[in-house]
C-alpha atoms as a PDB file:
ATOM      1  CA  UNK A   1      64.401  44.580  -8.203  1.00  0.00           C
ATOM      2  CA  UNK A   2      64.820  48.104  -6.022  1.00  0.00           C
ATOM      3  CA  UNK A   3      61.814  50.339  -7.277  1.00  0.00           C
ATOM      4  CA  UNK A   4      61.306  52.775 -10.277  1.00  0.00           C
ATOM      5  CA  UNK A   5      59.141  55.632  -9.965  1.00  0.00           C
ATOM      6  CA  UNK A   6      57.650  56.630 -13.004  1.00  0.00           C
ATOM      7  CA  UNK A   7      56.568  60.377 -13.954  1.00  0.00           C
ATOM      8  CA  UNK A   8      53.703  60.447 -16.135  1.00  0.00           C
ATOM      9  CA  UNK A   9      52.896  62.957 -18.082  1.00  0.00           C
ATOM     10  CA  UNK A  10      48.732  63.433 -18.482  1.00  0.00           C
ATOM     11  CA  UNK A  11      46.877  66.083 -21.545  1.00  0.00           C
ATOM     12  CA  UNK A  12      46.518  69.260 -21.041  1.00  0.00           C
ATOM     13  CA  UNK A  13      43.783  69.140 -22.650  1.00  0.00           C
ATOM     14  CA  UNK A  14      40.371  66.712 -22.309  1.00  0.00           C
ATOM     15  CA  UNK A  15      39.819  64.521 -25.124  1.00  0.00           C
ATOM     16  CA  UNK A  16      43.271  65.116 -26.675  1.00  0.00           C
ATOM     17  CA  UNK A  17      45.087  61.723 -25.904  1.00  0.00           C
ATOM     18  CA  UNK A  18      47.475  61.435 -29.430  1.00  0.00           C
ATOM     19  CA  UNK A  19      49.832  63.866 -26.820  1.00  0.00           C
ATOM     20  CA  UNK A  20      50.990  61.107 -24.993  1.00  0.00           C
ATOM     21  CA  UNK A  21      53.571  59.065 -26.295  1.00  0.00           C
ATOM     22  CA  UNK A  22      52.346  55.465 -26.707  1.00  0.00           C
ATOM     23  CA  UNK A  23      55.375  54.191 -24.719  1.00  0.00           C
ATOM     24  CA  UNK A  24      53.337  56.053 -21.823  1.00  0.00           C
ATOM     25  CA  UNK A  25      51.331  52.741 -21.611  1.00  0.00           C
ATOM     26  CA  UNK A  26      53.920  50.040 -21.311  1.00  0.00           C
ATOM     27  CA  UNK A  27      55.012  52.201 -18.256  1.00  0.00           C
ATOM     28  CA  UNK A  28      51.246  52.528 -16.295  1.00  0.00           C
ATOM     29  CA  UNK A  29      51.552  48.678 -16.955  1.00  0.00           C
ATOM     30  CA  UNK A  30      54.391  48.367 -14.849  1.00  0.00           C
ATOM     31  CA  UNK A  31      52.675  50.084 -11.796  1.00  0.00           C
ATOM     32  CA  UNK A  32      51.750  48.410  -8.756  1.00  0.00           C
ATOM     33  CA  UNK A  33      50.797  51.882  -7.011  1.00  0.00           C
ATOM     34  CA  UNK A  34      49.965  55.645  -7.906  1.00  0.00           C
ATOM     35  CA  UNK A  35      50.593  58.603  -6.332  1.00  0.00           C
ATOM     36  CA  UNK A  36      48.457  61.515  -8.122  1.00  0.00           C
ATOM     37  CA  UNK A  37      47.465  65.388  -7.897  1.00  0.00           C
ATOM     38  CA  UNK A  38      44.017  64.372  -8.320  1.00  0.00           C
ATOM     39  CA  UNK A  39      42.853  61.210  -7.895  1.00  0.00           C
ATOM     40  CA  UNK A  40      39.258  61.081 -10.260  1.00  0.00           C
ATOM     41  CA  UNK A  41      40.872  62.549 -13.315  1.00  0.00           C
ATOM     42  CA  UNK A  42      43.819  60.321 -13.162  1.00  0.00           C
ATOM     43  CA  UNK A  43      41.809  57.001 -13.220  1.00  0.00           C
ATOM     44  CA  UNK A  44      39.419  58.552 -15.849  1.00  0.00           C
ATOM     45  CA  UNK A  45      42.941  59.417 -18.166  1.00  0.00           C
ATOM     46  CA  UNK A  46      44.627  55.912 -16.729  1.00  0.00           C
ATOM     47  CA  UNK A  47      41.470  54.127 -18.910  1.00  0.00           C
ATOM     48  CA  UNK A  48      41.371  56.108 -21.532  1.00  0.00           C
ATOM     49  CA  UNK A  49      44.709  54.816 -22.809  1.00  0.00           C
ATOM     50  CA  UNK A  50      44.380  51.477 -21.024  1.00  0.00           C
ATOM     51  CA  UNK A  51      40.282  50.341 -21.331  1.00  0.00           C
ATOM     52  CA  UNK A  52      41.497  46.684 -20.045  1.00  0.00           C
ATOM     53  CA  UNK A  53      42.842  48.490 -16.825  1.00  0.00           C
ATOM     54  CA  UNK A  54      40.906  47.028 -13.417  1.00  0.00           C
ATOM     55  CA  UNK A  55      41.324  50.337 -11.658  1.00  0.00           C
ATOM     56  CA  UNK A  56      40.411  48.876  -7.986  1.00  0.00           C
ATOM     57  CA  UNK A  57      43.198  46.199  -8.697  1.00  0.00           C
ATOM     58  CA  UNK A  58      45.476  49.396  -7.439  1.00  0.00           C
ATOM     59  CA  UNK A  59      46.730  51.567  -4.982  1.00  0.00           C
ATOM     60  CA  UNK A  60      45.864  55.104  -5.069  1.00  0.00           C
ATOM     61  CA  UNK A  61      46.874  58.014  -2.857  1.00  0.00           C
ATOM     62  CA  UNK A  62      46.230  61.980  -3.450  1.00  0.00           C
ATOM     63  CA  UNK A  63      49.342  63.706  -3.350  1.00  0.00           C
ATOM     64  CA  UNK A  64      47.864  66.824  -1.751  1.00  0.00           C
ATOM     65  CA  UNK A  65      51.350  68.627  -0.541  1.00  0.00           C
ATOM     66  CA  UNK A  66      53.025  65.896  -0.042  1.00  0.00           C
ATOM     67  CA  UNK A  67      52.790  65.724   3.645  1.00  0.00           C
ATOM     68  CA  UNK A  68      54.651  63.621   5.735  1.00  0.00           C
ATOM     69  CA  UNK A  69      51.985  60.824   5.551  1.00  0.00           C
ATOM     70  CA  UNK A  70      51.670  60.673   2.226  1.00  0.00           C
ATOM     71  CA  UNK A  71      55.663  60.816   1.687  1.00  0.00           C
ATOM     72  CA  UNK A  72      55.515  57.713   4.689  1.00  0.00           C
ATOM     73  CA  UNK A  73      53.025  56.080   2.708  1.00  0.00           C
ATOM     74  CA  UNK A  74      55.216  56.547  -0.772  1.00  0.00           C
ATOM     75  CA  UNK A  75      58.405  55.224   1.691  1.00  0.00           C
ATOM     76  CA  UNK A  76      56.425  52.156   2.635  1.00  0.00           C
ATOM     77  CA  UNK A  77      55.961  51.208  -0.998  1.00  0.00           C
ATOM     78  CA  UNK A  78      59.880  51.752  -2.070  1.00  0.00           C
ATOM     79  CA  UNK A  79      60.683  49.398   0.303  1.00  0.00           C
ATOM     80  CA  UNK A  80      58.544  46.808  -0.692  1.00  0.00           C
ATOM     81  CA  UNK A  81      60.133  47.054  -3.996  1.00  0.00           C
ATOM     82  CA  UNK A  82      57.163  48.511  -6.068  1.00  0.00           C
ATOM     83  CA  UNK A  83      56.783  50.384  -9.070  1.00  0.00           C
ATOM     84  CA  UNK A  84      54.909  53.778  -7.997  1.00  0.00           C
ATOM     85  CA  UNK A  85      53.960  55.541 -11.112  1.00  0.00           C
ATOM     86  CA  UNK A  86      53.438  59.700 -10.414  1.00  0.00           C
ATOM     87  CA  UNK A  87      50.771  61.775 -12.031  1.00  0.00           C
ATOM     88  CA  UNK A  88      50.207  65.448 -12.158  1.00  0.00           C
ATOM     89  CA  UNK A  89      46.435  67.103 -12.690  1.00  0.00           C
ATOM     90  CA  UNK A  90      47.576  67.874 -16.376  1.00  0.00           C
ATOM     91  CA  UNK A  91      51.134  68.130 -17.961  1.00  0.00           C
ATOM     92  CA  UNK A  92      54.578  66.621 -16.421  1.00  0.00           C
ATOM     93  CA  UNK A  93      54.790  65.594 -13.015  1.00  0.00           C
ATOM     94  CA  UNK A  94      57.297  67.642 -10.413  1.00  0.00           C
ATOM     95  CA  UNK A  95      56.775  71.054 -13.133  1.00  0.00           C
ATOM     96  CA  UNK A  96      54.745  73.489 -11.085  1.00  0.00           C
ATOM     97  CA  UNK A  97      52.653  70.644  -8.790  1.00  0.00           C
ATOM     98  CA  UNK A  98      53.559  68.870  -5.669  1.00  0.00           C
ATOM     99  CA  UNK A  99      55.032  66.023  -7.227  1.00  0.00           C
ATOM    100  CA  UNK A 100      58.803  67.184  -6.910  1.00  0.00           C
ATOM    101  CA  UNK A 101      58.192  66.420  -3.027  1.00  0.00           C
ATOM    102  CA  UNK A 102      57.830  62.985  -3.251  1.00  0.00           C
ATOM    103  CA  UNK A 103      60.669  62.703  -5.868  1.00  0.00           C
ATOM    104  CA  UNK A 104      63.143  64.448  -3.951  1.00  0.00           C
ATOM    105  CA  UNK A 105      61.972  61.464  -1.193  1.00  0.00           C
ATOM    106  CA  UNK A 106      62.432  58.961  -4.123  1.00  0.00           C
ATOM    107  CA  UNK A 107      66.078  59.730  -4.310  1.00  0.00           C
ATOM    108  CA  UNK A 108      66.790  59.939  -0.833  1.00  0.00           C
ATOM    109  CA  UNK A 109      65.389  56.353  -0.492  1.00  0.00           C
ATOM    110  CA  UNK A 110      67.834  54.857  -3.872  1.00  0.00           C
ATOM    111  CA  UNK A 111      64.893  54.505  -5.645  1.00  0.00           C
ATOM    112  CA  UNK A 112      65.162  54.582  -9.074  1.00  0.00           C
ATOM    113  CA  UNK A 113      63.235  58.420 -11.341  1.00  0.00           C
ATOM    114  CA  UNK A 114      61.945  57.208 -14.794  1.00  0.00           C
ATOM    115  CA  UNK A 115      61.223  60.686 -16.358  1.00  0.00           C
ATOM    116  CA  UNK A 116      58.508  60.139 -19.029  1.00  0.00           C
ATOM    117  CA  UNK A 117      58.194  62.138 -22.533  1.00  0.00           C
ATOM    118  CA  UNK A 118      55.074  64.126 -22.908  1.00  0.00           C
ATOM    119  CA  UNK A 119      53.139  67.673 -22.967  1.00  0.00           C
ATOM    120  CA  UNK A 120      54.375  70.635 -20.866  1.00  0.00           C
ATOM    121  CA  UNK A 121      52.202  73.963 -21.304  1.00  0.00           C
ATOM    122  CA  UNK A 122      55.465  75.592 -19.963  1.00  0.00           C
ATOM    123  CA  UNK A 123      57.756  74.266 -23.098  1.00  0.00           C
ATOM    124  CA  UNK A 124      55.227  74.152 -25.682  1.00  0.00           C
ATOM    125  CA  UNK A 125      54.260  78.106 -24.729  1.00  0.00           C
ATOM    126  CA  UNK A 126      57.899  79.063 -24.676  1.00  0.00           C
ATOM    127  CA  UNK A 127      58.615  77.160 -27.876  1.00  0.00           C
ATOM    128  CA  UNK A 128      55.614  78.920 -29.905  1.00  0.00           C
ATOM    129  CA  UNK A 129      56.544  82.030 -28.380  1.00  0.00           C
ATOM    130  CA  UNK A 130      59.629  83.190 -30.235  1.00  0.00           C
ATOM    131  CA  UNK A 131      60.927  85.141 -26.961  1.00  0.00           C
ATOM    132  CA  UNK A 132      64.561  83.988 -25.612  1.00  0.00           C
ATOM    133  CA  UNK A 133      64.354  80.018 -24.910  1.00  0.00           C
ATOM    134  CA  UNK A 134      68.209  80.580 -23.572  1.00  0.00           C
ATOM    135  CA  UNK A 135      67.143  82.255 -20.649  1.00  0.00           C
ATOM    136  CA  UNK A 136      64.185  81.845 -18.709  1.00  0.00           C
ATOM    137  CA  UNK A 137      62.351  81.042 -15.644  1.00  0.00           C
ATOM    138  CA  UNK A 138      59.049  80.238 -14.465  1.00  0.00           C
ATOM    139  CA  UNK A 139      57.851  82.000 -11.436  1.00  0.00           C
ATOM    140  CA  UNK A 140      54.492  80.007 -11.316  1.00  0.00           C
ATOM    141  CA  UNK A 141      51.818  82.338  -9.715  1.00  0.00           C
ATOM    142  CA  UNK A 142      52.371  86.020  -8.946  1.00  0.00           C
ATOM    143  CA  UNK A 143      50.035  87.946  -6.030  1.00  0.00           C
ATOM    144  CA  UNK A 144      46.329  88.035  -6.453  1.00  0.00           C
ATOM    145  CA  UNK A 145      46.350  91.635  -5.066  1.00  0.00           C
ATOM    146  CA  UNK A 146      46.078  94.673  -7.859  1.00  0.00           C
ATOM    147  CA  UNK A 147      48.479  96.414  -6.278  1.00  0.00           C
ATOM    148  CA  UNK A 148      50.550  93.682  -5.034  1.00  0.00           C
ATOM    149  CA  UNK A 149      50.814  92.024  -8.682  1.00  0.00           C
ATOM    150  CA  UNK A 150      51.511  94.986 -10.164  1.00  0.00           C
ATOM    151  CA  UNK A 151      54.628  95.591  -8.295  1.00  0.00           C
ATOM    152  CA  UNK A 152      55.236  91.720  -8.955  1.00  0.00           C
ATOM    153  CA  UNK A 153      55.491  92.283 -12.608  1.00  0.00           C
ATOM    154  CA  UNK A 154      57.010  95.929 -12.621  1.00  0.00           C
ATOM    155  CA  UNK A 155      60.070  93.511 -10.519  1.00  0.00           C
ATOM    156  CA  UNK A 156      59.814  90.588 -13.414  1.00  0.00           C
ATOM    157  CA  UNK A 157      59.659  93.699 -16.461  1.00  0.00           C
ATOM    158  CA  UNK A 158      63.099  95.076 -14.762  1.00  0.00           C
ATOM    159  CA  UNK A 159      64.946  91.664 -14.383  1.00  0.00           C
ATOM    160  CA  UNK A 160      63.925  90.526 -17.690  1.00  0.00           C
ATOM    161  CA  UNK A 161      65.037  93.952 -19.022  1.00  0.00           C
ATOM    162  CA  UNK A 162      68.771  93.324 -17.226  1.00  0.00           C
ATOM    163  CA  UNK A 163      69.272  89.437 -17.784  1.00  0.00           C
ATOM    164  CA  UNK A 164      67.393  89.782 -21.379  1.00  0.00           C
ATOM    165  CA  UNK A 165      65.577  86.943 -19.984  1.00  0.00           C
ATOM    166  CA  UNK A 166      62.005  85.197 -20.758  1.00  0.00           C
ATOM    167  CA  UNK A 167      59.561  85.485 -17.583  1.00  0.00           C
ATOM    168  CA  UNK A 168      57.096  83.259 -17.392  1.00  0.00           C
ATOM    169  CA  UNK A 169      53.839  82.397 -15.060  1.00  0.00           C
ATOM    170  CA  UNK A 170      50.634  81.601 -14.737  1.00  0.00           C
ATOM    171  CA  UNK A 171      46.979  82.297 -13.262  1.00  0.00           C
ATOM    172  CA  UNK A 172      44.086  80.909 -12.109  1.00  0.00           C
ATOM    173  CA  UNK A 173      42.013  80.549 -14.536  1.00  0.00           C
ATOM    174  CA  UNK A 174      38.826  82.661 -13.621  1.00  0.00           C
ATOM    175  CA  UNK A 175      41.535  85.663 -12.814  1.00  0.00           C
ATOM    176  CA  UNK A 176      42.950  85.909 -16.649  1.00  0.00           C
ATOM    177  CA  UNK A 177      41.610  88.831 -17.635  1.00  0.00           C
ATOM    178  CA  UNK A 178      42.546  90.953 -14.178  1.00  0.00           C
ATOM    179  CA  UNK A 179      46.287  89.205 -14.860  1.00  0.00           C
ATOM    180  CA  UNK A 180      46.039  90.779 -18.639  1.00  0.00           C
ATOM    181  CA  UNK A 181      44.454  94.025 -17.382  1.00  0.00           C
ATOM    182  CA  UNK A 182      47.417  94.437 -14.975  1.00  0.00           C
ATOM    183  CA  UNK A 183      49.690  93.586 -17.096  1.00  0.00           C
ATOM    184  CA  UNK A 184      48.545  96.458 -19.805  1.00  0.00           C
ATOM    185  CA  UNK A 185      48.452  98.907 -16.956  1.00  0.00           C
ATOM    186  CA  UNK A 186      51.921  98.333 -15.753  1.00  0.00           C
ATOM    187  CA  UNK A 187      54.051  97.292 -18.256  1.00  0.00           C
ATOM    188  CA  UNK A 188      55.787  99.261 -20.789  1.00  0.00           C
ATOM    189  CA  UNK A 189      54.724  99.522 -24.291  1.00  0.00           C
ATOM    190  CA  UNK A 190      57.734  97.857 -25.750  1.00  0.00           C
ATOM    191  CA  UNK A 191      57.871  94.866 -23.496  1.00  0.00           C
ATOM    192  CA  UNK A 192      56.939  91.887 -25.587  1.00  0.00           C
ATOM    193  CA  UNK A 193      53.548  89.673 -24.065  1.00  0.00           C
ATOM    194  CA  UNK A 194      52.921  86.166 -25.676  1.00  0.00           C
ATOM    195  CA  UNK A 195      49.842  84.723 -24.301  1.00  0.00           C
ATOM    196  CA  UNK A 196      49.534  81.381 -24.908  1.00  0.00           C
ATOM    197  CA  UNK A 197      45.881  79.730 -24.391  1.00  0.00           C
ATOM    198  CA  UNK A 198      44.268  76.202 -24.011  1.00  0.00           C
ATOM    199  CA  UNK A 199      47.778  74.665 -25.887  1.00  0.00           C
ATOM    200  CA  UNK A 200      46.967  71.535 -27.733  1.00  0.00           C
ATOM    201  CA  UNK A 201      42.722  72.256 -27.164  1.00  0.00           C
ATOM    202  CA  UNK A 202      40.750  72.429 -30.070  1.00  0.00           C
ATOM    203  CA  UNK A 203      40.677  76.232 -29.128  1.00  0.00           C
ATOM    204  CA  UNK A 204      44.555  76.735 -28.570  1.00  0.00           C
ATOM    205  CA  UNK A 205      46.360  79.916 -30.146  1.00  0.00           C
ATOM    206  CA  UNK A 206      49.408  81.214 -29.533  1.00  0.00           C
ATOM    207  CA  UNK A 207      50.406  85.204 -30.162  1.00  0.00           C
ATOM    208  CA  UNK A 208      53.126  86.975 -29.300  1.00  0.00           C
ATOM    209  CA  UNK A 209      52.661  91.348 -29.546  1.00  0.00           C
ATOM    210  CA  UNK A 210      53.594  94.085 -28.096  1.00  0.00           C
ATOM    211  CA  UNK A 211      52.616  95.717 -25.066  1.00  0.00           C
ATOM    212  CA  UNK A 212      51.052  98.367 -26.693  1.00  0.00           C
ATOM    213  CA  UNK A 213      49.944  96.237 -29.747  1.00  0.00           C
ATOM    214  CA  UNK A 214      48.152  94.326 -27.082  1.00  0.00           C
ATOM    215  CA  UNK A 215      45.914  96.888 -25.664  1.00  0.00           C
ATOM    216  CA  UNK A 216      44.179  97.761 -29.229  1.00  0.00           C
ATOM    217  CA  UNK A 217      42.989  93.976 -29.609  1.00  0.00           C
ATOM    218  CA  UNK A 218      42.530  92.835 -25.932  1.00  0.00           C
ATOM    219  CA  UNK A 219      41.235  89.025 -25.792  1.00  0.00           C
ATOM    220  CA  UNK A 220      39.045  87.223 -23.568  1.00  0.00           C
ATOM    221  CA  UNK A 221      40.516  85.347 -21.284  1.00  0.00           C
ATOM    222  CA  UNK A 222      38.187  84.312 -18.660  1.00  0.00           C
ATOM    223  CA  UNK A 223      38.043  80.059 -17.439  1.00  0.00           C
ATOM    224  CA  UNK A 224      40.654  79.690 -20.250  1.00  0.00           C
ATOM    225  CA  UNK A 225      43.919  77.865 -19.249  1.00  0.00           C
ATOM    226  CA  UNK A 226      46.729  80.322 -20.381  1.00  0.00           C
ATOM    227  CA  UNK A 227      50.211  80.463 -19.851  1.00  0.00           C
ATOM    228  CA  UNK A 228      51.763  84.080 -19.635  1.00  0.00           C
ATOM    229  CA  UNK A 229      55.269  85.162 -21.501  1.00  0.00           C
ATOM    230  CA  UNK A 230      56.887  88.774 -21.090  1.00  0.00           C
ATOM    231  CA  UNK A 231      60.227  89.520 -22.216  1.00  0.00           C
ATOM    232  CA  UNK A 232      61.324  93.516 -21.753  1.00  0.00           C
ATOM    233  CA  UNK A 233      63.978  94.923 -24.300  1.00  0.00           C
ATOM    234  CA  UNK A 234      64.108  92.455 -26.925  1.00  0.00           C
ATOM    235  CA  UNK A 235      61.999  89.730 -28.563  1.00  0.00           C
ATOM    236  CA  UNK A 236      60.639  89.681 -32.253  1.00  0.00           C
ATOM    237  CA  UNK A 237      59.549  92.510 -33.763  1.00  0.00           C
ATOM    238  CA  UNK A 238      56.034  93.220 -34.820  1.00  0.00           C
END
Protein backbone atom coordinates (compact mmCIF):
# COMPACT_ATOMS: atom_id res chain seq x y z
CA UNK A 1 0.00 0.00 0.00
CA UNK A 2 1.51 3.70 -1.17
CA UNK A 3 2.36 5.49 2.25
CA UNK A 4 0.30 7.62 4.78
CA UNK A 5 1.89 10.24 6.68
CA UNK A 6 0.39 10.83 9.81
CA UNK A 7 0.32 14.36 11.74
CA UNK A 8 0.33 13.95 15.31
CA UNK A 9 -0.70 16.20 17.46
CA UNK A 10 1.51 16.18 21.04
CA UNK A 11 0.22 18.37 24.70
CA UNK A 12 0.87 21.52 25.10
CA UNK A 13 1.25 20.97 28.21
CA UNK A 14 3.57 18.21 30.36
CA UNK A 15 1.65 15.77 32.20
CA UNK A 16 -1.68 16.63 30.50
CA UNK A 17 -2.20 13.53 28.15
CA UNK A 18 -6.45 13.25 28.35
CA UNK A 19 -5.78 16.11 25.25
CA UNK A 20 -5.06 13.64 22.87
CA UNK A 21 -7.68 11.81 21.35
CA UNK A 22 -7.30 8.08 22.08
CA UNK A 23 -7.56 7.30 18.33
CA UNK A 24 -4.01 9.13 18.44
CA UNK A 25 -2.65 5.64 19.45
CA UNK A 26 -4.01 3.28 16.87
CA UNK A 27 -2.22 5.76 14.46
CA UNK A 28 1.62 5.81 16.29
CA UNK A 29 0.88 1.98 15.93
CA UNK A 30 0.83 2.15 12.39
CA UNK A 31 4.31 3.88 12.13
CA UNK A 32 7.27 2.34 10.80
CA UNK A 33 9.27 5.81 10.96
CA UNK A 34 9.10 9.38 12.66
CA UNK A 35 9.99 12.50 11.61
CA UNK A 36 9.89 15.01 14.76
CA UNK A 37 10.71 18.76 15.92
CA UNK A 38 12.45 17.33 18.75
CA UNK A 39 13.47 14.10 18.99
CA UNK A 40 13.77 13.40 23.23
CA UNK A 41 10.37 14.81 23.99
CA UNK A 42 8.69 12.94 21.29
CA UNK A 43 9.83 9.42 22.46
CA UNK A 44 9.21 10.50 26.13
CA UNK A 45 5.24 11.58 24.87
CA UNK A 46 5.32 8.40 22.21
CA UNK A 47 5.49 6.11 25.77
CA UNK A 48 3.48 7.87 27.69
CA UNK A 49 0.43 6.87 25.66
CA UNK A 50 2.02 3.66 24.40
CA UNK A 51 4.25 2.05 27.66
CA UNK A 52 4.50 -1.34 25.44
CA UNK A 53 6.26 0.83 22.68
CA UNK A 54 10.13 -0.58 21.96
CA UNK A 55 11.31 2.88 21.01
CA UNK A 56 14.77 1.60 19.32
CA UNK A 57 12.49 -0.80 17.20
CA UNK A 58 12.13 2.72 15.08
CA UNK A 59 13.34 5.19 12.90
CA UNK A 60 13.83 8.59 14.11
CA UNK A 61 15.01 11.75 12.37
CA UNK A 62 14.96 15.57 13.76
CA UNK A 63 13.17 17.63 11.48
CA UNK A 64 15.36 20.68 12.10
CA UNK A 65 14.23 22.94 8.87
CA UNK A 66 13.58 20.46 6.88
CA UNK A 67 16.65 20.53 4.82
CA UNK A 68 17.17 18.81 1.82
CA UNK A 69 18.61 15.73 3.65
CA UNK A 70 16.16 15.30 5.89
CA UNK A 71 13.31 15.85 3.09
CA UNK A 72 15.76 12.98 0.98
CA UNK A 73 15.68 10.93 3.92
CA UNK A 74 11.59 11.38 4.35
CA UNK A 75 11.60 10.61 0.18
CA UNK A 76 13.52 7.42 0.76
CA UNK A 77 10.91 6.16 3.19
CA UNK A 78 7.68 7.06 0.82
CA UNK A 79 9.06 4.99 -1.55
CA UNK A 80 9.54 2.11 0.38
CA UNK A 81 5.96 2.29 1.16
CA UNK A 82 6.12 3.25 4.94
CA UNK A 83 3.98 4.84 7.29
CA UNK A 84 6.01 8.07 8.57
CA UNK A 85 4.12 9.48 11.43
CA UNK A 86 5.03 13.60 11.98
CA UNK A 87 5.38 15.24 15.33
CA UNK A 88 5.66 18.81 16.34
CA UNK A 89 7.54 19.99 19.85
CA UNK A 90 3.92 20.61 21.27
CA UNK A 91 0.51 21.14 19.46
CA UNK A 92 -0.37 20.14 15.62
CA UNK A 93 2.20 19.40 13.27
CA UNK A 94 2.76 21.90 10.00
CA UNK A 95 0.95 25.02 12.50
CA UNK A 96 3.83 27.36 13.19
CA UNK A 97 6.90 24.48 13.08
CA UNK A 98 8.81 23.05 10.25
CA UNK A 99 6.65 20.28 9.65
CA UNK A 100 4.63 21.87 6.64
CA UNK A 101 8.08 21.33 4.68
CA UNK A 102 8.09 17.87 4.64
CA UNK A 103 4.28 17.72 3.95
CA UNK A 104 4.32 19.86 1.08
CA UNK A 105 7.20 16.98 -0.06
CA UNK A 106 4.57 14.33 1.01
CA UNK A 107 2.21 15.49 -1.64
CA UNK A 108 4.55 16.03 -4.27
CA UNK A 109 5.64 12.35 -3.85
CA UNK A 110 1.45 10.89 -3.94
CA UNK A 111 1.82 10.08 -0.60
CA UNK A 112 -1.06 9.93 1.26
CA UNK A 113 -1.66 13.35 4.65
CA UNK A 114 -3.63 11.75 7.59
CA UNK A 115 -4.41 15.01 9.56
CA UNK A 116 -4.89 13.96 13.23
CA UNK A 117 -7.47 15.65 15.86
CA UNK A 118 -5.85 17.25 18.81
CA UNK A 119 -4.69 20.54 20.84
CA UNK A 120 -3.75 23.77 18.99
CA UNK A 121 -2.75 26.79 21.41
CA UNK A 122 -3.64 28.87 18.25
CA UNK A 123 -7.54 27.58 18.16
CA UNK A 124 -8.06 26.99 21.69
CA UNK A 125 -6.68 30.87 22.41
CA UNK A 126 -8.84 32.23 19.64
CA UNK A 127 -11.83 30.19 20.75
CA UNK A 128 -11.61 31.45 24.57
CA UNK A 129 -10.93 34.75 23.33
CA UNK A 130 -14.27 36.11 22.18
CA UNK A 131 -12.43 38.42 19.44
CA UNK A 132 -13.58 37.79 15.62
CA UNK A 133 -12.93 33.88 14.83
CA UNK A 134 -14.20 34.97 11.06
CA UNK A 135 -11.21 36.72 10.36
CA UNK A 136 -7.88 36.13 11.47
CA UNK A 137 -4.34 35.36 10.96
CA UNK A 138 -1.41 34.28 12.74
CA UNK A 139 1.74 36.12 12.09
CA UNK A 140 3.86 33.77 14.40
CA UNK A 141 6.78 35.90 15.85
CA UNK A 142 7.08 39.67 15.44
CA UNK A 143 10.84 41.53 15.78
CA UNK A 144 12.75 41.18 18.97
CA UNK A 145 13.87 44.85 18.60
CA UNK A 146 11.84 47.63 20.90
CA UNK A 147 11.66 49.74 18.29
CA UNK A 148 11.37 47.35 15.54
CA UNK A 149 8.29 45.47 17.31
CA UNK A 150 6.72 48.37 18.05
CA UNK A 151 6.32 49.46 14.55
CA UNK A 152 5.39 45.64 13.95
CA UNK A 153 2.34 45.96 16.03
CA UNK A 154 1.44 49.74 15.33
CA UNK A 155 1.23 47.84 11.33
CA UNK A 156 -0.94 44.70 12.89
CA UNK A 157 -3.24 47.54 15.26
CA UNK A 158 -3.97 49.41 11.71
CA UNK A 159 -4.82 46.27 9.57
CA UNK A 160 -6.84 44.78 12.22
CA UNK A 161 -8.54 48.20 12.60
CA UNK A 162 -9.38 48.13 8.50
CA UNK A 163 -10.16 44.29 7.92
CA UNK A 164 -11.88 44.16 11.61
CA UNK A 165 -9.69 41.24 11.82
CA UNK A 166 -8.16 39.06 14.87
CA UNK A 167 -4.15 39.31 14.92
CA UNK A 168 -2.52 36.84 16.44
CA UNK A 169 1.30 35.79 17.49
CA UNK A 170 3.49 34.67 19.71
CA UNK A 171 6.89 35.06 21.79
CA UNK A 172 9.55 33.45 23.19
CA UNK A 173 8.88 32.68 26.23
CA UNK A 174 11.56 34.49 28.47
CA UNK A 175 10.58 37.82 26.25
CA UNK A 176 6.68 37.94 27.48
CA UNK A 177 6.73 40.62 29.52
CA UNK A 178 8.93 43.08 26.99
CA UNK A 179 6.10 41.71 24.22
CA UNK A 180 3.26 42.97 26.90
CA UNK A 181 5.25 46.10 27.82
CA UNK A 182 5.37 47.02 24.10
CA UNK A 183 2.30 46.27 23.47
CA UNK A 184 0.87 48.79 26.39
CA UNK A 185 3.21 51.41 25.07
CA UNK A 186 2.06 51.32 21.54
CA UNK A 187 -1.23 50.34 21.23
CA UNK A 188 -4.28 52.30 21.65
CA UNK A 189 -6.42 52.18 24.64
CA UNK A 190 -9.42 50.76 22.92
CA UNK A 191 -7.74 47.98 21.06
CA UNK A 192 -8.86 44.77 22.65
CA UNK A 193 -5.61 42.31 24.11
CA UNK A 194 -6.55 38.64 25.11
CA UNK A 195 -3.60 36.97 26.51
CA UNK A 196 -3.92 33.58 26.67
CA UNK A 197 -1.31 31.57 29.02
CA UNK A 198 -0.06 27.93 29.59
CA UNK A 199 -3.70 26.66 27.75
CA UNK A 200 -4.70 23.33 29.08
CA UNK A 201 -1.67 23.61 32.17
CA UNK A 202 -2.78 23.35 35.50
CA UNK A 203 -1.95 27.18 35.50
CA UNK A 204 -3.86 28.15 32.18
CA UNK A 205 -6.17 31.39 32.13
CA UNK A 206 -7.53 33.06 29.54
CA UNK A 207 -8.59 37.08 29.66
CA UNK A 208 -9.54 39.20 27.24
CA UNK A 209 -9.42 43.46 28.33
CA UNK A 210 -8.81 46.39 27.09
CA UNK A 211 -5.79 48.12 26.25
CA UNK A 212 -6.11 50.45 28.82
CA UNK A 213 -7.88 47.99 31.25
CA UNK A 214 -4.70 46.09 30.80
CA UNK A 215 -2.19 48.49 32.04
CA UNK A 216 -3.96 48.90 35.67
CA UNK A 217 -3.58 44.98 36.33
CA UNK A 218 -0.38 44.07 34.33
CA UNK A 219 0.48 40.16 34.76
CA UNK A 220 3.56 38.30 34.90
CA UNK A 221 4.46 36.77 32.12
CA UNK A 222 7.95 35.68 32.23
CA UNK A 223 8.97 31.54 31.04
CA UNK A 224 5.15 31.26 30.63
CA UNK A 225 3.95 29.89 27.21
CA UNK A 226 1.37 32.55 26.01
CA UNK A 227 -0.32 33.12 22.97
CA UNK A 228 -1.06 36.89 22.10
CA UNK A 229 -4.66 38.22 20.61
CA UNK A 230 -5.28 42.01 19.57
CA UNK A 231 -8.20 43.04 17.72
CA UNK A 232 -8.46 47.15 17.11
CA UNK A 233 -12.08 48.66 16.74
CA UNK A 234 -14.27 46.03 17.89
CA UNK A 235 -14.32 42.97 20.18
CA UNK A 236 -16.43 42.50 23.46
CA UNK A 237 -16.94 45.07 25.61
CA UNK A 238 -15.64 45.31 29.11
Amino acid sequence: MPSTIYLIPTILSEGIPDTIPSYILQAVQRCNVFFVENERSARRFLKSIWKEMVIDDYKWYTIHKAEESVKKSFLTHIRSNENIGILSEAGCPGIADPGQLLIQTAHAAGATVKPLVGPSAILLSLMASGLNGQQFQFVGYLPVGDQDRQRSLRLLETESSKKNCTQLFIETPYRNNQMLESLLKTCNGETMLCIACELTGSGEWVKTKSIANWKMEVPDLHKKQVVFLMLAGGGISN
